[in-house]
Protein backbone atom coordinates (compact mmCIF):
# COMPACT_ATOMS: atom_id res chain seq x y z
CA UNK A 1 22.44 -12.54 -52.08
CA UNK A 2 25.56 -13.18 -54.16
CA UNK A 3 26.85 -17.03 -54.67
CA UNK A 4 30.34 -17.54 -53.40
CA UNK A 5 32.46 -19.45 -56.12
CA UNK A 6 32.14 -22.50 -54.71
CA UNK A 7 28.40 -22.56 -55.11
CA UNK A 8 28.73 -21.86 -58.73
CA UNK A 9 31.67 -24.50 -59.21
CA UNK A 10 29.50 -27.62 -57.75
CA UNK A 11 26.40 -26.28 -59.98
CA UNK A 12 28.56 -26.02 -62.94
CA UNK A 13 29.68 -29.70 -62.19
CA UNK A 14 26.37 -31.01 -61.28
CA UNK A 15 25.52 -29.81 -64.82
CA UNK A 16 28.53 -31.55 -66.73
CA UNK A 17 27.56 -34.79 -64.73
CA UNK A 18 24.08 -34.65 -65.68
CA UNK A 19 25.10 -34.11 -69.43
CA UNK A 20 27.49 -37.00 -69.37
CA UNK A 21 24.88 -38.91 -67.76
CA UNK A 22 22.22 -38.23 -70.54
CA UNK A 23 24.67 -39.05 -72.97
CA UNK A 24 25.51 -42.68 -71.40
CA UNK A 25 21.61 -43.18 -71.45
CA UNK A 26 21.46 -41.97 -75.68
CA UNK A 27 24.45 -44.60 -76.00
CA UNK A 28 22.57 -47.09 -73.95
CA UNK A 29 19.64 -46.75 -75.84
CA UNK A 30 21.74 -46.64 -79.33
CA UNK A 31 22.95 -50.27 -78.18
CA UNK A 32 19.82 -51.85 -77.05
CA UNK A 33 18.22 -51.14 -80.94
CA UNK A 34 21.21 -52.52 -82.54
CA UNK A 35 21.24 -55.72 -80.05
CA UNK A 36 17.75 -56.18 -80.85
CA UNK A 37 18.36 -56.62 -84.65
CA UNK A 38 21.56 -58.90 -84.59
CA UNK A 39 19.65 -61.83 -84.58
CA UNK A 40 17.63 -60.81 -87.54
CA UNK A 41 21.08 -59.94 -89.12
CA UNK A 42 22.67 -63.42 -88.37
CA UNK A 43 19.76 -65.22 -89.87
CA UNK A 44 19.31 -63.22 -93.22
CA UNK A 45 23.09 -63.92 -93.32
CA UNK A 46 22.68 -67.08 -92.51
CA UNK A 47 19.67 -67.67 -95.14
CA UNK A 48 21.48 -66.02 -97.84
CA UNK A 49 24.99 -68.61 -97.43
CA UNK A 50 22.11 -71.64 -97.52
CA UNK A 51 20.70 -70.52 -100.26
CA UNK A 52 24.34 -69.39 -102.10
CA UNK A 53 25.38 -72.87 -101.06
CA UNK A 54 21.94 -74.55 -102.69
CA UNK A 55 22.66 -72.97 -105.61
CA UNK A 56 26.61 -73.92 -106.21
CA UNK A 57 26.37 -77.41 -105.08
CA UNK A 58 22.86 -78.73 -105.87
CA UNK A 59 21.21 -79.54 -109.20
């Protein structure tokens, strides 16, 4: 049995949805590793201007 054109159009964007839905889950995924190491970020930065400071100011 032949599909009738608008069979193949839904499947074809059923198929585009799904893709743009697996990419929203690789950029979801992309942000939750980043947001996990901020903090480690803002306290090496934060470490390294103490110690910067330390060195400038204090005997």
């Amino acid at each position: 049995m032949e599909k009738t054109l608008d069979i193949v159009k839904t499947e074809a964007d059923i198929s585009k949805l799904m893709a743009e839905t697996m990419k929203l889950h690789a950029e979801t995924a992309k942000m939750n590793r980043e947001r996990f190491w901020m903090p480690f970020v803002y306290a090496t930065g934060l470490l390294a201007a103490g110690v910067g400071f330390a060195k400038i100011f204090l005997p």
